[in-house]
Protein backbone atom coordinates (compact mmCIF):
# COMPACT_ATOMS: atom_id res chain seq x y z
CA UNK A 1 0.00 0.00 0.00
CA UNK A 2 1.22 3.46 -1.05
CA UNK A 3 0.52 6.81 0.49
CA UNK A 4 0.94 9.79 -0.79
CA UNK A 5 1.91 12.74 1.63
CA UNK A 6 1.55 16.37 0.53
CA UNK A 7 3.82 19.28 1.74
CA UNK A 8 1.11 20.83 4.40
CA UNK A 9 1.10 17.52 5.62
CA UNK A 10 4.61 17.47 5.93
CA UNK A 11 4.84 20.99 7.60
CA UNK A 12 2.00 20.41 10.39
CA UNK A 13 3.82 17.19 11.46
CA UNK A 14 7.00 19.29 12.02
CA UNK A 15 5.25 21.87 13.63
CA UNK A 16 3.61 19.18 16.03
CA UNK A 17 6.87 17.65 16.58
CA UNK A 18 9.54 19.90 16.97
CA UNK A 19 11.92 17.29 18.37
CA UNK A 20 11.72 15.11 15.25
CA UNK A 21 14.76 15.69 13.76
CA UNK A 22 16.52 16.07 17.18
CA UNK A 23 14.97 12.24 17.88
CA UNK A 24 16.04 11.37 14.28
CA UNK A 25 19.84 12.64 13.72
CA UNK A 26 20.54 9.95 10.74
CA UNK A 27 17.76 12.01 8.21
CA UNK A 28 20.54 15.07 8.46
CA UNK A 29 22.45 12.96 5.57
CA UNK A 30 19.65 12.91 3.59
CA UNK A 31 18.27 16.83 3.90
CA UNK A 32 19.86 19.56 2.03
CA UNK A 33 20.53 22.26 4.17
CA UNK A 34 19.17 26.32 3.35
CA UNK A 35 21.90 28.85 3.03
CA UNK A 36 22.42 30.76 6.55
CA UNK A 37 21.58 34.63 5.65
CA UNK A 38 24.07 36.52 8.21
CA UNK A 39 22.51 37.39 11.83
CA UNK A 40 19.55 34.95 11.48
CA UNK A 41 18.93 33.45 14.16
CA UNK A 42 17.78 29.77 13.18
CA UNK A 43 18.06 25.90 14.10
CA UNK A 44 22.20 25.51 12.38
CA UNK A 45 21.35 22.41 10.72
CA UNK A 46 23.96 22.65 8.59
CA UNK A 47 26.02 21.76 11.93
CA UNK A 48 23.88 19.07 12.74
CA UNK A 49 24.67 17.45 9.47
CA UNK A 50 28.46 17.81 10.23
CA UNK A 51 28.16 16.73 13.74
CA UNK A 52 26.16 13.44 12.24
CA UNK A 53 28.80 12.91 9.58
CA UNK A 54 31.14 13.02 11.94
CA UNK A 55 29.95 10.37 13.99
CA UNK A 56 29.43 7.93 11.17
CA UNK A 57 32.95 8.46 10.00
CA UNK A 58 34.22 7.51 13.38
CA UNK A 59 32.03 4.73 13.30
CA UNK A 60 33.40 3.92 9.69
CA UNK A 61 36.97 4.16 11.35
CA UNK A 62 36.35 1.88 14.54
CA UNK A 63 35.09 -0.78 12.91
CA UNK A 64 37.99 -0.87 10.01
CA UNK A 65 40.28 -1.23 12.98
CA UNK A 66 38.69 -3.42 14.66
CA UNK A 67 38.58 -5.63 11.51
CA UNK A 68 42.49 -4.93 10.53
CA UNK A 69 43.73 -5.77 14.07
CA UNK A 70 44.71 -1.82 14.60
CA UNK A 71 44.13 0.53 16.89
């Protein structure tokens, strides 16, 4: 079964669930971030994006050493 979900829908979720992306850190790799207009004051997701990248290449990393035998 398919659903389709339109924009508004989209939008009033967000709005009723301002945590979401905060609870769901992985969708970062998979947004594309707005440009930051200087002295606006908004949610720097282009940080959280970094800050999840960051963690899965460190991830990535551990578990190449930990197959190679180095640490």
């Amino acid at each position: 079964m398919s659903a389709t979900i339109d924009s508004a829908a989209v939008v009033r979720f967000l709005r009723d669930n301002p945590d979401f992306l905060t609870r769901h850190p992985e969708l970062y790799r998979h947004l594309a971030p707005p440009a930051r207009p200087h002295g606006e004051v908004l949610a720097d997701h282009m940080a959280s994006m970094l800050h999840r990248a960051r963690l899965d290449a460190a991830d990535a990393r551990a578990k190449a050493e930990t197959r190679l035998g180095t640490e």
